[in-house]
PDB file of N, CA and C in Angstrom:
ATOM      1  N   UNK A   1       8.434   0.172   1.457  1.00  0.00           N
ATOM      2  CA  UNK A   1       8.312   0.874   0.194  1.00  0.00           C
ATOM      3  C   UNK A   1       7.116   0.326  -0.578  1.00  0.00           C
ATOM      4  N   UNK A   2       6.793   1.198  -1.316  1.00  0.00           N
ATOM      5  CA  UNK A   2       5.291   0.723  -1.770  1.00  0.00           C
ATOM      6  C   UNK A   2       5.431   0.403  -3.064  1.00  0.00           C
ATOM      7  N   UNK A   3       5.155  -0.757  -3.628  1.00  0.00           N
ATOM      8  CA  UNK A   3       4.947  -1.593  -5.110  1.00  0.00           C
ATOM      9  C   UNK A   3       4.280  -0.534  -6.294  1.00  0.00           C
ATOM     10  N   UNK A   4       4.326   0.932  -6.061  1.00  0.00           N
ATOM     11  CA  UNK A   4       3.461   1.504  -7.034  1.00  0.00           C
ATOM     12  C   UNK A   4       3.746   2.783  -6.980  1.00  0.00           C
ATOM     13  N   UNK A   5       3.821   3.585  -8.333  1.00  0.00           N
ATOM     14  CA  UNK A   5       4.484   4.880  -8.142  1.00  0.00           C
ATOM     15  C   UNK A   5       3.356   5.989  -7.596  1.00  0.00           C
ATOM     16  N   UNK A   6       3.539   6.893  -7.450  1.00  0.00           N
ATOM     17  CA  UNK A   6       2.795   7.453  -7.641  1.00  0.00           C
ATOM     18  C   UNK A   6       1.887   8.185  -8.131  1.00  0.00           C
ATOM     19  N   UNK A   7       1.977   8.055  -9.454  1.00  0.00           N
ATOM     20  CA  UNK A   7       0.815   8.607 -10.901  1.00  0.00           C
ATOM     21  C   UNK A   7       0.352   6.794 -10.824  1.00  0.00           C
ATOM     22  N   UNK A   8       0.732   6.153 -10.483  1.00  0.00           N
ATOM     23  CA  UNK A   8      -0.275   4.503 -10.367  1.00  0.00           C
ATOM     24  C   UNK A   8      -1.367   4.656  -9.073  1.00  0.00           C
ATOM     25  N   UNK A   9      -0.902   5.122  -7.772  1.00  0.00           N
ATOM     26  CA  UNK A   9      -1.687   5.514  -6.949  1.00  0.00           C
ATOM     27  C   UNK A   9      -2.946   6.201  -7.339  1.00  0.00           C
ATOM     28  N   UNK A  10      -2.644   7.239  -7.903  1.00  0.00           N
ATOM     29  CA  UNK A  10      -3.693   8.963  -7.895  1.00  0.00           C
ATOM     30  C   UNK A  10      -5.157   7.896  -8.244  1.00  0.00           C
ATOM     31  N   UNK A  11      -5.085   7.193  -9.351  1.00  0.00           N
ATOM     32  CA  UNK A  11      -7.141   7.066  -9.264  1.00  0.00           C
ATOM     33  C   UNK A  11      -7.404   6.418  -8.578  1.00  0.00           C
ATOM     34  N   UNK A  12      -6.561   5.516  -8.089  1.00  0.00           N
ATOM     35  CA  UNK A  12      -7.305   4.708  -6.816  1.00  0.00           C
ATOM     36  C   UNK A  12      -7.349   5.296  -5.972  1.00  0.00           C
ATOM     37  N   UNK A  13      -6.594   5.731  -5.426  1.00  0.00           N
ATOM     38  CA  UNK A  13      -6.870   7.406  -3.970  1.00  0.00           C
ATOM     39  C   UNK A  13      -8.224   8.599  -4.633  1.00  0.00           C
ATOM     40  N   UNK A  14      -7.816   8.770  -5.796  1.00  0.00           N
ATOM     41  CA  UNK A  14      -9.326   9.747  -5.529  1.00  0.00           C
ATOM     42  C   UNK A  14     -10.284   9.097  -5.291  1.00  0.00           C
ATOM     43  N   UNK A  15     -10.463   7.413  -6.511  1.00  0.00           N
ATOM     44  CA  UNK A  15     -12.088   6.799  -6.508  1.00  0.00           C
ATOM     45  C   UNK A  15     -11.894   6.710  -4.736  1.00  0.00           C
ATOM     46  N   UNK A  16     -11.269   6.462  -4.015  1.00  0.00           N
ATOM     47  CA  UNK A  16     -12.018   5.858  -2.653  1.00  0.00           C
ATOM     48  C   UNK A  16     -11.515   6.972  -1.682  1.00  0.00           C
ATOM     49  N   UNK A  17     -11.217   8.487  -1.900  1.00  0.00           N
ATOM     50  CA  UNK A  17     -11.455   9.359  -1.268  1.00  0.00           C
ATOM     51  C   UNK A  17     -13.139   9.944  -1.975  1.00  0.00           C
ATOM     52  N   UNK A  18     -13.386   9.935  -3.162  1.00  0.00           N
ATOM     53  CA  UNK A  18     -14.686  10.081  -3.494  1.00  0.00           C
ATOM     54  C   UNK A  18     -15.823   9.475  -2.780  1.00  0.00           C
ATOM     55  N   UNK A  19     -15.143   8.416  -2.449  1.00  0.00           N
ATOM     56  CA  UNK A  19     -16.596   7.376  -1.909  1.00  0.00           C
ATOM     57  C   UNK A  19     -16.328   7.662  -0.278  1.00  0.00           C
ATOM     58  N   UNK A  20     -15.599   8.453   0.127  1.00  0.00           N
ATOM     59  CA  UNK A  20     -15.523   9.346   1.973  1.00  0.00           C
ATOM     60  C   UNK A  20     -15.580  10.120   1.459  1.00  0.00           C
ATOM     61  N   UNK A  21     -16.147  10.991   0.758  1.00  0.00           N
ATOM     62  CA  UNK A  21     -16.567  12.370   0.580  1.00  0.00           C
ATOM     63  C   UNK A  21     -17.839  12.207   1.186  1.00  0.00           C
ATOM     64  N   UNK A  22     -18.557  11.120   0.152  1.00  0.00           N
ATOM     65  CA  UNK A  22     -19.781  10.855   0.938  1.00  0.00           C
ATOM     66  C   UNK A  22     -20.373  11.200   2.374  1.00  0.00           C
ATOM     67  N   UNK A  23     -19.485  10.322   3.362  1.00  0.00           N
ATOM     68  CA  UNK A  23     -19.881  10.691   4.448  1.00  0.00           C
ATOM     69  C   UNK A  23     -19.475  11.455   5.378  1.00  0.00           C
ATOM     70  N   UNK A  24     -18.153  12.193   4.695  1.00  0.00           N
ATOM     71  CA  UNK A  24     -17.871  13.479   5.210  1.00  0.00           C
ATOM     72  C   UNK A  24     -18.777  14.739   4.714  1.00  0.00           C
ATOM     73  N   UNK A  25     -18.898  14.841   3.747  1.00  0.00           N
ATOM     74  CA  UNK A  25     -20.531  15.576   3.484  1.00  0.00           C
ATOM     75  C   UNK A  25     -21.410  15.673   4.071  1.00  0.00           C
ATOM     76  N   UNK A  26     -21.653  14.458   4.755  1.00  0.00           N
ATOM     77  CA  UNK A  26     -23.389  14.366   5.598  1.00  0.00           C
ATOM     78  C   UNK A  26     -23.041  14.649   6.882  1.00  0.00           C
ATOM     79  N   UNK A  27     -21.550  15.508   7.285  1.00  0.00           N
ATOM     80  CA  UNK A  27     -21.729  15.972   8.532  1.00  0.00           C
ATOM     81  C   UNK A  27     -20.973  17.667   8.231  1.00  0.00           C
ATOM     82  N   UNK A  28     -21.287  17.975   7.124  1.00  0.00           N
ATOM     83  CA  UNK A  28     -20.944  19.556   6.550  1.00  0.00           C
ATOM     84  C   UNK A  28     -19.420  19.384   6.162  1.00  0.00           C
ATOM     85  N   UNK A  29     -18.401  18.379   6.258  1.00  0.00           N
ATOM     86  CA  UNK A  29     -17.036  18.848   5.599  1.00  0.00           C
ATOM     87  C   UNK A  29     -16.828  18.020   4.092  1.00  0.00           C
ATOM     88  N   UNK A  30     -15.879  18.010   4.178  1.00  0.00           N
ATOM     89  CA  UNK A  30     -15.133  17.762   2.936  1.00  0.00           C
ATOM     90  C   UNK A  30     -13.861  17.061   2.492  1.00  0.00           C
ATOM     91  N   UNK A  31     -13.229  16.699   1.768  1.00  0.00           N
ATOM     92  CA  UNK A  31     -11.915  16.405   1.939  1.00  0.00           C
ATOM     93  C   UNK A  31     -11.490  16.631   0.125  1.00  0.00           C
ATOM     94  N   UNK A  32      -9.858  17.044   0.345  1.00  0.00           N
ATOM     95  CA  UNK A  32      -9.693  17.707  -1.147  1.00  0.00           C
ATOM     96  C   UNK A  32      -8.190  17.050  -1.101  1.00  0.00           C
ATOM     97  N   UNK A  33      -7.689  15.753  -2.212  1.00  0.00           N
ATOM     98  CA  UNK A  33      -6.474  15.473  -2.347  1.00  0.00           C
ATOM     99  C   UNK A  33      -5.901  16.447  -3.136  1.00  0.00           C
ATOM    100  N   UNK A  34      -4.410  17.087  -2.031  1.00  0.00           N
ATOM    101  CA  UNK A  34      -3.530  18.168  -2.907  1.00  0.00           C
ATOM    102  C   UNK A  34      -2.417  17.186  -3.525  1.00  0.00           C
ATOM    103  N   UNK A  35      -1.649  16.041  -3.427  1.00  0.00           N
ATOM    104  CA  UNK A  35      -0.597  15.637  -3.646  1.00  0.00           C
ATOM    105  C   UNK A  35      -0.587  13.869  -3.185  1.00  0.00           C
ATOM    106  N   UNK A  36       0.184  13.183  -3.993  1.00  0.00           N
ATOM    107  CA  UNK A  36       0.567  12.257  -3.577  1.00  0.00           C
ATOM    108  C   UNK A  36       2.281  11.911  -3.894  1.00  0.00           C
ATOM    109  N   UNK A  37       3.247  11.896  -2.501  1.00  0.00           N
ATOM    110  CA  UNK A  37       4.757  11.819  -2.704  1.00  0.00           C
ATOM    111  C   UNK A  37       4.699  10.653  -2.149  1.00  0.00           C
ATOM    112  N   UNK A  38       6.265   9.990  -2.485  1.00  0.00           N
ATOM    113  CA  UNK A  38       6.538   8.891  -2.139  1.00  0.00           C
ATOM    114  C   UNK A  38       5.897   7.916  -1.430  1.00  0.00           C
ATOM    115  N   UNK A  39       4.170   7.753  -1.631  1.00  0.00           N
ATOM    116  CA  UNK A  39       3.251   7.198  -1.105  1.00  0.00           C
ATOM    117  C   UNK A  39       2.512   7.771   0.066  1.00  0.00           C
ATOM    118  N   UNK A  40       3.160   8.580   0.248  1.00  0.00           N
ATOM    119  CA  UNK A  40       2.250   9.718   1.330  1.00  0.00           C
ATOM    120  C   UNK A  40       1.328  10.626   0.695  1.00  0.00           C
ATOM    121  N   UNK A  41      -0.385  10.515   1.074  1.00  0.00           N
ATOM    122  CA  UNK A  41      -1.348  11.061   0.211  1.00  0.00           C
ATOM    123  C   UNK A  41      -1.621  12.052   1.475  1.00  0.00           C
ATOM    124  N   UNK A  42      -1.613  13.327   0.802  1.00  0.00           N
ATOM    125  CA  UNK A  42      -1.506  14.428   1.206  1.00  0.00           C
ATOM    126  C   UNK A  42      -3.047  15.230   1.073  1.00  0.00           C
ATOM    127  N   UNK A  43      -3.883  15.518   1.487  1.00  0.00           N
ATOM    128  CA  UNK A  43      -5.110  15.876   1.287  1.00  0.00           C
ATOM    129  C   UNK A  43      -5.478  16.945   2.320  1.00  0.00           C
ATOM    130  N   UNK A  44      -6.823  17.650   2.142  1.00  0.00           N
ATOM    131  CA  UNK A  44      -6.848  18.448   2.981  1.00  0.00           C
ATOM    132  C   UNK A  44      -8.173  18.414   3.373  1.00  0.00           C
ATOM    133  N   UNK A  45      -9.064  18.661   4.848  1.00  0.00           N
ATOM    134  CA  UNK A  45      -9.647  18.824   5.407  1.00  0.00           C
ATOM    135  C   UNK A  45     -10.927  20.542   5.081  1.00  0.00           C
ATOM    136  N   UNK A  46     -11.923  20.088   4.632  1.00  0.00           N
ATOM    137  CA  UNK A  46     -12.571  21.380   4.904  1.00  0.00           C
ATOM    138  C   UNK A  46     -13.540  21.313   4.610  1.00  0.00           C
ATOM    139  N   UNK A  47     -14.620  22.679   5.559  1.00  0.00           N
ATOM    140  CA  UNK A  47     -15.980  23.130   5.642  1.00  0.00           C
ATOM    141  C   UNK A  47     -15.715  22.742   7.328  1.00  0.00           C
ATOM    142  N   UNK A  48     -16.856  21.946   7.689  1.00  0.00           N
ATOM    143  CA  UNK A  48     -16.636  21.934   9.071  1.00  0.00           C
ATOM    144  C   UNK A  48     -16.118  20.615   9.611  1.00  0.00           C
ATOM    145  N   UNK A  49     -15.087  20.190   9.092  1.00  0.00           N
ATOM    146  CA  UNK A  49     -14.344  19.391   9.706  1.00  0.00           C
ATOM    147  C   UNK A  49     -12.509  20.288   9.634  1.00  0.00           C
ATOM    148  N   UNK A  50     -12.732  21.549   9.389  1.00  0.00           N
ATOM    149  CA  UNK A  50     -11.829  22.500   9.649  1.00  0.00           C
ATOM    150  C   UNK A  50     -11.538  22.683  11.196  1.00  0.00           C
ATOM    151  N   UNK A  51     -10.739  22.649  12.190  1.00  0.00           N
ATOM    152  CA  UNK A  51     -10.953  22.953  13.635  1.00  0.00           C
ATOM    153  C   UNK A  51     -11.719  21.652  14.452  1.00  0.00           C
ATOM    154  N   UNK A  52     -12.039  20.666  13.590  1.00  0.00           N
ATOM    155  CA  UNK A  52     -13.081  20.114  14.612  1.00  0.00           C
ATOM    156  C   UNK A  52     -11.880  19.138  15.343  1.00  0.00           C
ATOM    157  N   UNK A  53     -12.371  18.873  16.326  1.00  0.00           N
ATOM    158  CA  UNK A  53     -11.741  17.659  17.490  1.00  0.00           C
ATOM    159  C   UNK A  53     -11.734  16.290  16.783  1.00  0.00           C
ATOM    160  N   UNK A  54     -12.386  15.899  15.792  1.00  0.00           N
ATOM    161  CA  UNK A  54     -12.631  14.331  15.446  1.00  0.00           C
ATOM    162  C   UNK A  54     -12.387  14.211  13.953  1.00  0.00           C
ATOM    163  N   UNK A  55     -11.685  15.532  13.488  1.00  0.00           N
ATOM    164  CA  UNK A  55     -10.766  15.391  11.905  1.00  0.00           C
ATOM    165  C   UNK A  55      -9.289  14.346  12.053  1.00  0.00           C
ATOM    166  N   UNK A  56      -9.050  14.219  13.049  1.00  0.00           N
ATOM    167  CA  UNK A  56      -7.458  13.477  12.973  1.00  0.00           C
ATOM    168  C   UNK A  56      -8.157  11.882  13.509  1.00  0.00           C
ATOM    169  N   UNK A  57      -9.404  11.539  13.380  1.00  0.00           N
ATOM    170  CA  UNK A  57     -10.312  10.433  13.711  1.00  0.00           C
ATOM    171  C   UNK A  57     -10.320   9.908  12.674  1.00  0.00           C
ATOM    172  N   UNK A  58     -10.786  10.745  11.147  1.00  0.00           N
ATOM    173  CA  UNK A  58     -11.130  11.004  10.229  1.00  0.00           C
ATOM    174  C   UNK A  58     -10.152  10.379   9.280  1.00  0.00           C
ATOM    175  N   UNK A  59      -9.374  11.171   9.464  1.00  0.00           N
ATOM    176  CA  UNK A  59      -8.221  11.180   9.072  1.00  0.00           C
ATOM    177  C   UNK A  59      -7.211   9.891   9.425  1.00  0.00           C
ATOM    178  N   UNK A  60      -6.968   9.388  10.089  1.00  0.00           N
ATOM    179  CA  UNK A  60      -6.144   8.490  10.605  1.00  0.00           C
ATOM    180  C   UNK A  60      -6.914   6.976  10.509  1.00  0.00           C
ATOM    181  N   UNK A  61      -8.409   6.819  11.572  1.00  0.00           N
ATOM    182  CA  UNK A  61      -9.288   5.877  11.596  1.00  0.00           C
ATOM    183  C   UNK A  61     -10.398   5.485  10.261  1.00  0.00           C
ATOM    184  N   UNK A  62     -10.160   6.589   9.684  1.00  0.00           N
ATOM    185  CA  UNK A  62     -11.530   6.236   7.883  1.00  0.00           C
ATOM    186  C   UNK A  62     -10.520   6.494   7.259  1.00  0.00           C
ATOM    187  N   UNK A  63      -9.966   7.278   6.663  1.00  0.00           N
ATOM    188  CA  UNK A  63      -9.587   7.258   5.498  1.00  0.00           C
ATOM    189  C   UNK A  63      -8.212   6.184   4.961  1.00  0.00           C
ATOM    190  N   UNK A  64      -7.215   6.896   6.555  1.00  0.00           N
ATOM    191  CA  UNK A  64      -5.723   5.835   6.515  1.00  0.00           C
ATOM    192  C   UNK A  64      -6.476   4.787   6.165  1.00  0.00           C
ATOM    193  N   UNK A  65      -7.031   4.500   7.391  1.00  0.00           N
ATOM    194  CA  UNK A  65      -7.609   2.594   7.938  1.00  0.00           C
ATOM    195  C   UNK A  65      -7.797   2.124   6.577  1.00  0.00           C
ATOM    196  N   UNK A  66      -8.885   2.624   5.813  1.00  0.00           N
ATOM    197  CA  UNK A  66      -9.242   1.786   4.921  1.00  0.00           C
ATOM    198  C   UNK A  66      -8.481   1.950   3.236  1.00  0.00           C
ATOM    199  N   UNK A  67      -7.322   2.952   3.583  1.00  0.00           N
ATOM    200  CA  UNK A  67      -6.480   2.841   1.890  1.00  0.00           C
ATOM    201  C   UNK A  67      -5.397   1.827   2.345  1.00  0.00           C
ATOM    202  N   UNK A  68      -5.204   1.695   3.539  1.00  0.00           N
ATOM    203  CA  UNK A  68      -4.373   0.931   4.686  1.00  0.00           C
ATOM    204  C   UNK A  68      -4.971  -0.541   3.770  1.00  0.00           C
ATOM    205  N   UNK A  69      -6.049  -0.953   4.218  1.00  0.00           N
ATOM    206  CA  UNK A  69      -6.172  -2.248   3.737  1.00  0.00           C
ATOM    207  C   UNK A  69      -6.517  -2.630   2.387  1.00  0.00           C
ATOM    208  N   UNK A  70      -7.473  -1.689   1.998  1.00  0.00           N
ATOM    209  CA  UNK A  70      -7.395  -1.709   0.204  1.00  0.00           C
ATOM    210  C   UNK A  70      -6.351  -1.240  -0.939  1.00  0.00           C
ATOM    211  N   UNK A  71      -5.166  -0.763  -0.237  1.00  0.00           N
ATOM    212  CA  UNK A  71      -4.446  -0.494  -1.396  1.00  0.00           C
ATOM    213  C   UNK A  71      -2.997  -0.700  -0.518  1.00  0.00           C
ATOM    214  N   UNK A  72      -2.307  -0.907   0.361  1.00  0.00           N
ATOM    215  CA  UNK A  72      -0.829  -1.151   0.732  1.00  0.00           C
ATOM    216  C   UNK A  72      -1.120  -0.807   2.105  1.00  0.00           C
ATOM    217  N   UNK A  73      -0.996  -1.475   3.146  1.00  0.00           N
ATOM    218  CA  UNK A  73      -0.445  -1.240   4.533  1.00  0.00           C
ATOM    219  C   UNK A  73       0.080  -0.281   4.518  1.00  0.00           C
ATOM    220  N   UNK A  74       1.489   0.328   4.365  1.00  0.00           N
ATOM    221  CA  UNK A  74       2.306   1.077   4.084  1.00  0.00           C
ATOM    222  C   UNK A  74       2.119   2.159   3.725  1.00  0.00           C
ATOM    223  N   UNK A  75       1.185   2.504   3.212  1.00  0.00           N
ATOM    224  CA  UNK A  75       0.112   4.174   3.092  1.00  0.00           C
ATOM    225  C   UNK A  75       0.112   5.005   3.577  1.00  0.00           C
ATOM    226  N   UNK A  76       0.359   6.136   3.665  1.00  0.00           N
ATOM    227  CA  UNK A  76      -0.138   7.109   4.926  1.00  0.00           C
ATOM    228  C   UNK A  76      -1.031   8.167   4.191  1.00  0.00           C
ATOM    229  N   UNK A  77      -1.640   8.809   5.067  1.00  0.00           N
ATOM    230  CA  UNK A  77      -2.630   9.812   4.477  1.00  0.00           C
ATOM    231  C   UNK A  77      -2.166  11.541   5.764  1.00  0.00           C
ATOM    232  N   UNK A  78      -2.183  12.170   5.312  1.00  0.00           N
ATOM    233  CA  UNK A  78      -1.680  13.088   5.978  1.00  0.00           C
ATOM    234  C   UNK A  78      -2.759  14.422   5.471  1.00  0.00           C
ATOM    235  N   UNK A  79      -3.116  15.224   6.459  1.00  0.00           N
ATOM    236  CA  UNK A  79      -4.068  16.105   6.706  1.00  0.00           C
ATOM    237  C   UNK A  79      -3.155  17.417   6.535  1.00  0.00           C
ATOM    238  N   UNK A  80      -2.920  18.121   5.680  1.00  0.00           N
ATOM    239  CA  UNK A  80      -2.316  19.847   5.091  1.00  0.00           C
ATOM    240  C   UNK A  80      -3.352  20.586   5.774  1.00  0.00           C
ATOM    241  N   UNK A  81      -2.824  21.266   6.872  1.00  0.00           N
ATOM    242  CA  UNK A  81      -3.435  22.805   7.469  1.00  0.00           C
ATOM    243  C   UNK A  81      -3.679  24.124   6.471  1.00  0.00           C
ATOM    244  N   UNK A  82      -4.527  24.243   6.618  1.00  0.00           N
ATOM    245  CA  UNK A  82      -4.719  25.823   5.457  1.00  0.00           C
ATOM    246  C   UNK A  82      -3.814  26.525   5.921  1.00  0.00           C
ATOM    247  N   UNK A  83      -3.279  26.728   4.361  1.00  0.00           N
ATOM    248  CA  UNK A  83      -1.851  28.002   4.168  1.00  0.00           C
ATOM    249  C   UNK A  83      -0.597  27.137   4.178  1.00  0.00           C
ATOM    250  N   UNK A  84      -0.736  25.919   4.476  1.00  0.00           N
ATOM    251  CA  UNK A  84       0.610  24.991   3.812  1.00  0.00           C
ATOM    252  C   UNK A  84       0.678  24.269   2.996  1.00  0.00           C
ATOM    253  N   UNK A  85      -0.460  24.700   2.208  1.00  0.00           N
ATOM    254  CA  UNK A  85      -0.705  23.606   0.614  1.00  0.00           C
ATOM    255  C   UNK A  85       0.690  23.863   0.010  1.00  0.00           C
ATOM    256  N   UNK A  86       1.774  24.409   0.132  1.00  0.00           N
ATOM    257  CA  UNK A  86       3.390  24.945  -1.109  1.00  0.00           C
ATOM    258  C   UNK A  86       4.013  24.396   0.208  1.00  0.00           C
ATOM    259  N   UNK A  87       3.865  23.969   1.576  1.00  0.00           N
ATOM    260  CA  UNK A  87       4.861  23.200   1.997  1.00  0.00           C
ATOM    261  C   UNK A  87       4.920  22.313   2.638  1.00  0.00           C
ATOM    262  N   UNK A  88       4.567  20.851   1.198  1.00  0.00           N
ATOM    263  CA  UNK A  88       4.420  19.921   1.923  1.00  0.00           C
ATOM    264  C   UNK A  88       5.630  18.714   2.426  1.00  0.00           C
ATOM    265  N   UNK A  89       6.572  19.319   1.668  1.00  0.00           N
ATOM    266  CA  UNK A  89       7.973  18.867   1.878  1.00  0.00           C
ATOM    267  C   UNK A  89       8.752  19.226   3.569  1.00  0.00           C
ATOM    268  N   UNK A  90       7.939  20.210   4.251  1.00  0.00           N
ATOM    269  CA  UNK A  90       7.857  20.288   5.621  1.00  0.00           C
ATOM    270  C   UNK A  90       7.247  19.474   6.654  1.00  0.00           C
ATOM    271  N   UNK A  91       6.319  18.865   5.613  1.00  0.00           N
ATOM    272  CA  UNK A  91       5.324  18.750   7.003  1.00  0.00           C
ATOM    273  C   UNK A  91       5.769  16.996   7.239  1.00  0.00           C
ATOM    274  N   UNK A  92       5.326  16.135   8.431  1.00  0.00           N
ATOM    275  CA  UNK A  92       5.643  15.352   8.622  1.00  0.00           C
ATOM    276  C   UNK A  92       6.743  15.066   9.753  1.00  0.00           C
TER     277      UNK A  92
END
C-alpha cells in the first residue's frame, strides 16, 4: 500500500510524466494522464506510439521504472486503450 493518497500523488506524476513527454515527443507520440486510483496511474498513449510494438517498453521500462524508484516501488502505471477512458475500473 502506498504512503500517499492520491490527490498527494497527481503533481508529482504529472511533473515527471512532463519531463517523458519530452522524449516521447522526439519520436512523434505522446502520453496523457487520465486518472490516478488507489496508486495505479492510469495514462494514455498517443500520436505514434498508438499501435506501436515498443509502447508497453515505454510504458512498463521508462515511465513505471522510473516513478518505480522516484516516488514508491509499489506504483504501477497502466496504459488505457482508446475508447476505455469511462472504464477504468475494468481494466487490469
Amino acid at each position: 500500500m502506498l504512503p500517499f493518497t492520491d490527490d498527494e500523488l497527481r503533481p508529482i506524476v504529472e511533473d515527471m510524466l512532463n519531463k517523458a513527454k519530452v522524449w516521447i515527443q522526439k519520436d512523434g507520440g505522446d502520453v496523457t494522464l487520465l486518472d490516478i486510483k488507489d496508486g495505479t496511474v492510469y495514462v494514455q498513449l498517443q500520436g505514434a506510439c498508438v499501435g506501436c510494438g515498443s509502447s508497453g517498453t515505454t510504458i512498463k521500462f521508462g515511465i513505471e521504472k522510473e516513478m518505480k524508484t522516484m516516488i514508491h516501488p509499489e506504483i504501477i502505471v497502466m496504459n488505457v486503450p482508446h475508447g476505455w477512458e469511462d472504464k477504468l475500473d475494468q481494466l487490469g
